[in-house]
Protein backbone atom coordinates (compact mmCIF):
# COMPACT_ATOMS: atom_id res chain seq x y z
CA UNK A 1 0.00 0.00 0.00
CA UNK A 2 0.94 3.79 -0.46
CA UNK A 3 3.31 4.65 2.23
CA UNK A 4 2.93 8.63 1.91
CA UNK A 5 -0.04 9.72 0.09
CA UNK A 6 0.28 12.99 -2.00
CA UNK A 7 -1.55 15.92 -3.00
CA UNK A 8 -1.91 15.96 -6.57
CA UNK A 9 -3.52 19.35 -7.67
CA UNK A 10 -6.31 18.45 -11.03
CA UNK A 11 -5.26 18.68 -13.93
CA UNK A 12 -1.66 19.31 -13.06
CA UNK A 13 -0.06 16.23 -13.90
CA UNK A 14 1.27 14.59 -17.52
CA UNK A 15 -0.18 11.79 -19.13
CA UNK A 16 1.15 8.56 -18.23
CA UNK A 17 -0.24 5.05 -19.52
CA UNK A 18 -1.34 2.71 -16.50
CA UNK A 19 -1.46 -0.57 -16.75
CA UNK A 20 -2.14 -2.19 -13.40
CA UNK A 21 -2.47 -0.75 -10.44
CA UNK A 22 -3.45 -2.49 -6.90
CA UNK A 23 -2.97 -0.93 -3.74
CA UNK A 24 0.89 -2.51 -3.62
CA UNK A 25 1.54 -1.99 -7.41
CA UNK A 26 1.42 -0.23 -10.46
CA UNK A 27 2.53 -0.91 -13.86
CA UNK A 28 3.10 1.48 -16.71
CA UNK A 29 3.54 1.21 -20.42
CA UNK A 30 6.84 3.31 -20.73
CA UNK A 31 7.26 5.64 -23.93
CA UNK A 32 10.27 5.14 -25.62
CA UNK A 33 12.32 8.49 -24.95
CA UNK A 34 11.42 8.78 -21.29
CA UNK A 35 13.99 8.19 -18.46
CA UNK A 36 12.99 5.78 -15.79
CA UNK A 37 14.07 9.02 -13.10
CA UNK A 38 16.58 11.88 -12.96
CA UNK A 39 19.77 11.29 -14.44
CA UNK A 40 22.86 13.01 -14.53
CA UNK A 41 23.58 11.49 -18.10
CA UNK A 42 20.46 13.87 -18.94
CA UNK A 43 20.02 16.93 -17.36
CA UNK A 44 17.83 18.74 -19.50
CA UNK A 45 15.04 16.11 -19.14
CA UNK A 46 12.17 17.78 -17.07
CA UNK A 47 10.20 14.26 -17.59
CA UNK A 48 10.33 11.00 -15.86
CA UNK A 49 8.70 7.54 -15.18
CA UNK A 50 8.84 7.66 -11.93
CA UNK A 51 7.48 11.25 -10.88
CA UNK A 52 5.03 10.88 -13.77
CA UNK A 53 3.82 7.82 -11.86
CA UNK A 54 3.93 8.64 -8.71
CA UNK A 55 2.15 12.46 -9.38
CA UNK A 56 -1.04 9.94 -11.48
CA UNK A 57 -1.18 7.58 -8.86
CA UNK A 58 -0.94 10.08 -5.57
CA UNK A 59 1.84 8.64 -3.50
CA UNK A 60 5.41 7.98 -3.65
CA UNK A 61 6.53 4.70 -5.79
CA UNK A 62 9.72 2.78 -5.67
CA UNK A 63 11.25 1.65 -8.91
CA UNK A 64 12.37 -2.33 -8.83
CA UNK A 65 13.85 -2.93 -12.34
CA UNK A 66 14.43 -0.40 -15.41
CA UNK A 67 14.14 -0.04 -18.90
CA UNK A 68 16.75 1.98 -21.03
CA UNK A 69 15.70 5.25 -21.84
CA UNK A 70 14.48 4.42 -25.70
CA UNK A 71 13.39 1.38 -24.75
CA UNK A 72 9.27 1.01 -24.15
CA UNK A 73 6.73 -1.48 -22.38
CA UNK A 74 6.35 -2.41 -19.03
CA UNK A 75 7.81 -0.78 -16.01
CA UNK A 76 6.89 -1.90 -12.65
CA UNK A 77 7.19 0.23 -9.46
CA UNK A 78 6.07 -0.77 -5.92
CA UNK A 79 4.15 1.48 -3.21
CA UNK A 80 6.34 0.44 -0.41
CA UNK A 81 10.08 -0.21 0.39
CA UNK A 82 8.95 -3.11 1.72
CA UNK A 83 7.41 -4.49 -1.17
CA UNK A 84 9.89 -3.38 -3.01
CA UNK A 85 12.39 -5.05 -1.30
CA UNK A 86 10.38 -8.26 -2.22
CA UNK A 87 10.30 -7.59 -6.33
CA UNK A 88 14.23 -6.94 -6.16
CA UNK A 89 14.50 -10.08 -4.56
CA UNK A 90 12.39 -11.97 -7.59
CA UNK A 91 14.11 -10.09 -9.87
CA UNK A 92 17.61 -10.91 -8.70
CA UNK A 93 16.53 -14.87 -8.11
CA UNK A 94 14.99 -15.01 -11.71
CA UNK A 95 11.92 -15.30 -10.60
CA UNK A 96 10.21 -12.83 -13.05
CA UNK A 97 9.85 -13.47 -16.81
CA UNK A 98 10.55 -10.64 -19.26
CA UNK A 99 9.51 -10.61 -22.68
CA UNK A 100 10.75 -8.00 -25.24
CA UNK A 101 9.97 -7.46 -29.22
CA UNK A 102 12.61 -6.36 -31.09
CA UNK A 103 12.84 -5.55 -34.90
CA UNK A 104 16.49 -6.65 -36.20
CA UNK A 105 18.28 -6.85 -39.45
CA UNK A 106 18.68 -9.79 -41.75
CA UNK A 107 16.95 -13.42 -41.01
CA UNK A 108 17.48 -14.83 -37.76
CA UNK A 109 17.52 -18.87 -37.11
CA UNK A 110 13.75 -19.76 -35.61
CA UNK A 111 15.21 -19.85 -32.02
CA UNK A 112 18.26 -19.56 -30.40
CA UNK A 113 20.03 -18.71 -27.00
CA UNK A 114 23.16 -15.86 -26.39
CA UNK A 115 25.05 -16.95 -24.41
CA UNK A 116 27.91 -14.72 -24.09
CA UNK A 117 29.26 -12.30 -20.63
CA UNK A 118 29.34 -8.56 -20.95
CA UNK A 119 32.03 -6.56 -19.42
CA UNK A 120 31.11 -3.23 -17.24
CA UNK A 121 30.54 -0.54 -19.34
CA UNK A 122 30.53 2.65 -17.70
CA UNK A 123 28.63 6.14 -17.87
CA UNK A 124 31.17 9.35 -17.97
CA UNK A 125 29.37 10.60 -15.64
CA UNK A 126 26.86 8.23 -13.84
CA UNK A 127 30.13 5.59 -13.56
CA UNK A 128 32.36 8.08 -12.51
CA UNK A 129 33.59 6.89 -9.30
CA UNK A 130 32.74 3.30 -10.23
CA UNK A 131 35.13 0.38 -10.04
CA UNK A 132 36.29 -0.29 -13.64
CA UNK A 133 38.21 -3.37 -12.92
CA UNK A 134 35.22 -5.81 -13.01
CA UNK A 135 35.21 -9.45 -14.28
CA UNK A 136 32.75 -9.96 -17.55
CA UNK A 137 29.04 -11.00 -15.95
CA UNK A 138 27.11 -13.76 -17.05
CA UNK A 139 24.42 -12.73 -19.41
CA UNK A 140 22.03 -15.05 -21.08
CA UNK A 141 18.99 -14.06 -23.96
CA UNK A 142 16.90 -16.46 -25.40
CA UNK A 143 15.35 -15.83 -29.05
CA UNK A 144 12.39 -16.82 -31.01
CA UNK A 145 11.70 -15.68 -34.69
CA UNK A 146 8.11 -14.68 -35.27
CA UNK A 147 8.05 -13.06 -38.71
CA UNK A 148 10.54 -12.06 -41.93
CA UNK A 149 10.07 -9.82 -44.22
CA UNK A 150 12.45 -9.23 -47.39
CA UNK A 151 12.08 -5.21 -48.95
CA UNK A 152 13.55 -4.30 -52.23
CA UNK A 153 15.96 -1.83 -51.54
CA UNK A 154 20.02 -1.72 -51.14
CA UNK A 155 20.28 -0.40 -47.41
CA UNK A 156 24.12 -2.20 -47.83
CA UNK A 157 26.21 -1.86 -50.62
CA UNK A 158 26.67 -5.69 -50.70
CA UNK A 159 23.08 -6.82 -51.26
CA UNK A 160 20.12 -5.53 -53.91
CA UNK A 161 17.61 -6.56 -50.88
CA UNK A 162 17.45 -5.74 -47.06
CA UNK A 163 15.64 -8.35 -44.45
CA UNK A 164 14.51 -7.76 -41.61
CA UNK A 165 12.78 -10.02 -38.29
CA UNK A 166 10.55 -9.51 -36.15
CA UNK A 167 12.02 -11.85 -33.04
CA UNK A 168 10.89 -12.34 -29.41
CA UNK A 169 13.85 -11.71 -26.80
CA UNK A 170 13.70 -13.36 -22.83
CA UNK A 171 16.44 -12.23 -20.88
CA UNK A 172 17.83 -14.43 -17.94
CA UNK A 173 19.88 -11.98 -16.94
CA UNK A 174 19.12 -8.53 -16.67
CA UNK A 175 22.87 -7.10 -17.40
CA UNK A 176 23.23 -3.39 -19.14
CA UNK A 177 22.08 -2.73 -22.66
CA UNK A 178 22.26 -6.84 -22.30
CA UNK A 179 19.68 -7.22 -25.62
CA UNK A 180 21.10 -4.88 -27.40
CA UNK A 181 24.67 -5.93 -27.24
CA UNK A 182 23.87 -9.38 -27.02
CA UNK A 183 21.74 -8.84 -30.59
CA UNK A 184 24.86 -7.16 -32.17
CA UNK A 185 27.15 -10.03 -31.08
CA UNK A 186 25.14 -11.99 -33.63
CA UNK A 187 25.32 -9.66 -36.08
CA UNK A 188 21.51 -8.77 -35.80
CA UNK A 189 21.09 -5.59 -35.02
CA UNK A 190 17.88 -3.65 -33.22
CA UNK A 191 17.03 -1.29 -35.74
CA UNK A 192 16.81 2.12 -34.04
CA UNK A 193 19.91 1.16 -31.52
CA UNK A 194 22.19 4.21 -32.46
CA UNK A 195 24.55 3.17 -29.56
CA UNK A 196 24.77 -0.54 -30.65
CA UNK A 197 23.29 -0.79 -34.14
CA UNK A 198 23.68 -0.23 -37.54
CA UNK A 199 23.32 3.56 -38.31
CA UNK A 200 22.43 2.45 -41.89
CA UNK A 201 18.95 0.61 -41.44
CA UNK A 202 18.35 3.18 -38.82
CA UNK A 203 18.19 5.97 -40.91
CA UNK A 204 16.50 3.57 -43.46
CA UNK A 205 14.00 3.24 -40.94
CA UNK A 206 13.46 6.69 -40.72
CA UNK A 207 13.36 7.77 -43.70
CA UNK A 208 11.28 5.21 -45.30
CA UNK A 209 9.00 4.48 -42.57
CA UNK A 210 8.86 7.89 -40.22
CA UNK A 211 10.01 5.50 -37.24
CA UNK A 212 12.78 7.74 -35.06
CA UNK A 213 12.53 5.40 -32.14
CA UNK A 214 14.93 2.21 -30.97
CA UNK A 215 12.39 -1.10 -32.27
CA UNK A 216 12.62 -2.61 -28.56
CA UNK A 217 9.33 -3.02 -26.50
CA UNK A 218 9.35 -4.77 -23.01
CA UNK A 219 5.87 -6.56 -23.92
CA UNK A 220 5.43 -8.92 -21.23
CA UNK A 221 6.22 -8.73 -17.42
CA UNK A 222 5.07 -12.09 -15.52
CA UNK A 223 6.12 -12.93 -11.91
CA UNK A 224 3.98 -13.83 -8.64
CA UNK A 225 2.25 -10.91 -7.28
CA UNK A 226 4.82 -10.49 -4.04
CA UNK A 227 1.82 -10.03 -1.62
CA UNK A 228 -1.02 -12.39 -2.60
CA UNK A 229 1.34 -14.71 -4.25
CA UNK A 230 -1.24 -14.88 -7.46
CA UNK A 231 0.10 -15.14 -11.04
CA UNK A 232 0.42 -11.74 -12.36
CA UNK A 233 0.55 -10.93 -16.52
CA UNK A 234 1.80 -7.14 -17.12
CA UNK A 235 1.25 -6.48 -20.42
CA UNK A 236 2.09 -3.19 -22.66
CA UNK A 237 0.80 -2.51 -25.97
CA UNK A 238 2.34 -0.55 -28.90
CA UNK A 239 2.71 3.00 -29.49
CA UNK A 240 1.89 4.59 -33.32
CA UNK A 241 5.70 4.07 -34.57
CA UNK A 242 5.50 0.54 -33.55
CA UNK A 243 2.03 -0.30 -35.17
CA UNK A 244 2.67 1.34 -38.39
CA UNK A 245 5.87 -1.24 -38.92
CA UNK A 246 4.06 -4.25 -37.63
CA UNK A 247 1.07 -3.15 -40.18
CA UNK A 248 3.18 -2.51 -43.28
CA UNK A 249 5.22 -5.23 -42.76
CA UNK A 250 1.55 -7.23 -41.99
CA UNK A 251 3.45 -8.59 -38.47
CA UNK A 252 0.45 -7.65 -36.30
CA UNK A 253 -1.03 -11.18 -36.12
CA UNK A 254 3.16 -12.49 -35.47
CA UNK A 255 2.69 -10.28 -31.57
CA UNK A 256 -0.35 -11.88 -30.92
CA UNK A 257 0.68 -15.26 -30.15
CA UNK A 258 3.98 -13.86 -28.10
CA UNK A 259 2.94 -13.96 -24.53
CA UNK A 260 4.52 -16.40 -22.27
């Protein structure tokens, strides 16, 4: 339950998508572009998940997990320390299942597991003081292929075609920019990534399609609900960038059948 209830003044608060709420929980669907909280990495950023949250639901929240800042889907906060002590816990015992769609180039194998460690990469500024000299961590993402599509036009050099999948990502781990890196060790890029994907079916992307975001939705949260102890299904739906891909490249049906 809400801890310290708040004042919220009508009207005064941004829009925010909610997707559960109870009086120990609530869920949003995150919009790609917004920071999970205040970051020195972004300073001019007067918007965040958290405040946004906590401001619609009228009391303070406590984030348990985080998505990167152009990634989307669901974000889960709790009401209490307490019970937010007991969905860090899940998280860190792999208790919760996570479920991401991403949109990569070229034609991936139907299903497939990375399994390869990530050294520590650090933030200039968040990182600072951090301690660089860190063994590579475990990190382990499991794929599944749910559509192709082939389009007739030379984003490469090398090839008169470009191709493109539509694949569903489940994380073990939970390691930074894990997907994304892990997705580029295979040579499969998430279109959008411009920190760890190809800058030329990016701008493709955006140029052909009007799609400026980072193809990378966190569809799917499931985990037991840490109070009642029921089965608990978070799931986010698609914002207007995302839809218009998934209907031009006639995917729509493909997301339909990827819930765990």
């Amino acid at each position: 339950m809400c801890t310290e209830k708040m004042d919220i003044e009508s009207g005064t608060t941004d829009q925010i998508e909610i997707i559960y709420e109870d009086e120990f929980l609530v869920a949003i669907n995150k919009e790609a572009g917004l920071l999970v909280h205040r970051s020195w990495l972004d300073k001019g950023e007067t918007r965040f998940a958290m405040q946004l949250t906590r401001d619609a639901v009228g009391c303070h929240v406590f984030p348990v997990h985080r998505l990167d800042k152009p990634t989307s889907g669901v974000l889960l906060f709790a009401k209490s320390s307490a019970v937010a002590r007991s969905l860090t816990e899940a998280f860190t015992e792999r208790k919760v299942t996570k479920q991401y769609l991403a949109v990569v180039r070229g034609f991936v194998s139907e299903q497939g597991t990375v399994d390869y460690a990530l050294s520590f990469k650090p933030d200039a500024i968040a990182d600072k003081f951090a301690n660089l000299d860190r063994p590579a961590q475990e990190a382990v993402t499991h794929w599944q292929s749910l559509a192709k599509i082939e389009l007739p036009f030379a984003v490469s050099k090398k090839h008169p075609t470009s191709r493109y999948s539509l694949v569903r990502l489940t994380p073990e781990t939970g390691r930074k920019h894990q997907l994304r890196r892990h997705m580029r060790h295979i040579f499969h890029h998430i279109v959008g990534d411009t920190s760890h994907g190809d800058i030329r079916h990016t701008r493709f992307f955006r140029n052909h399609y009007d799609c400026t975001r980072m193809l990378l939705h966190a569809q799917t949260l499931a985990l037991s609900h840490p109070v009642t102890g029921e089965p608990l299904l978070l799931t986010a739906g698609f914002d207007d960038q995302w839809m218009r891909i998934l209907e031009e490249f006639s995917w729509l049906e493909s997301t339909e059948h990827s819930s765990p």
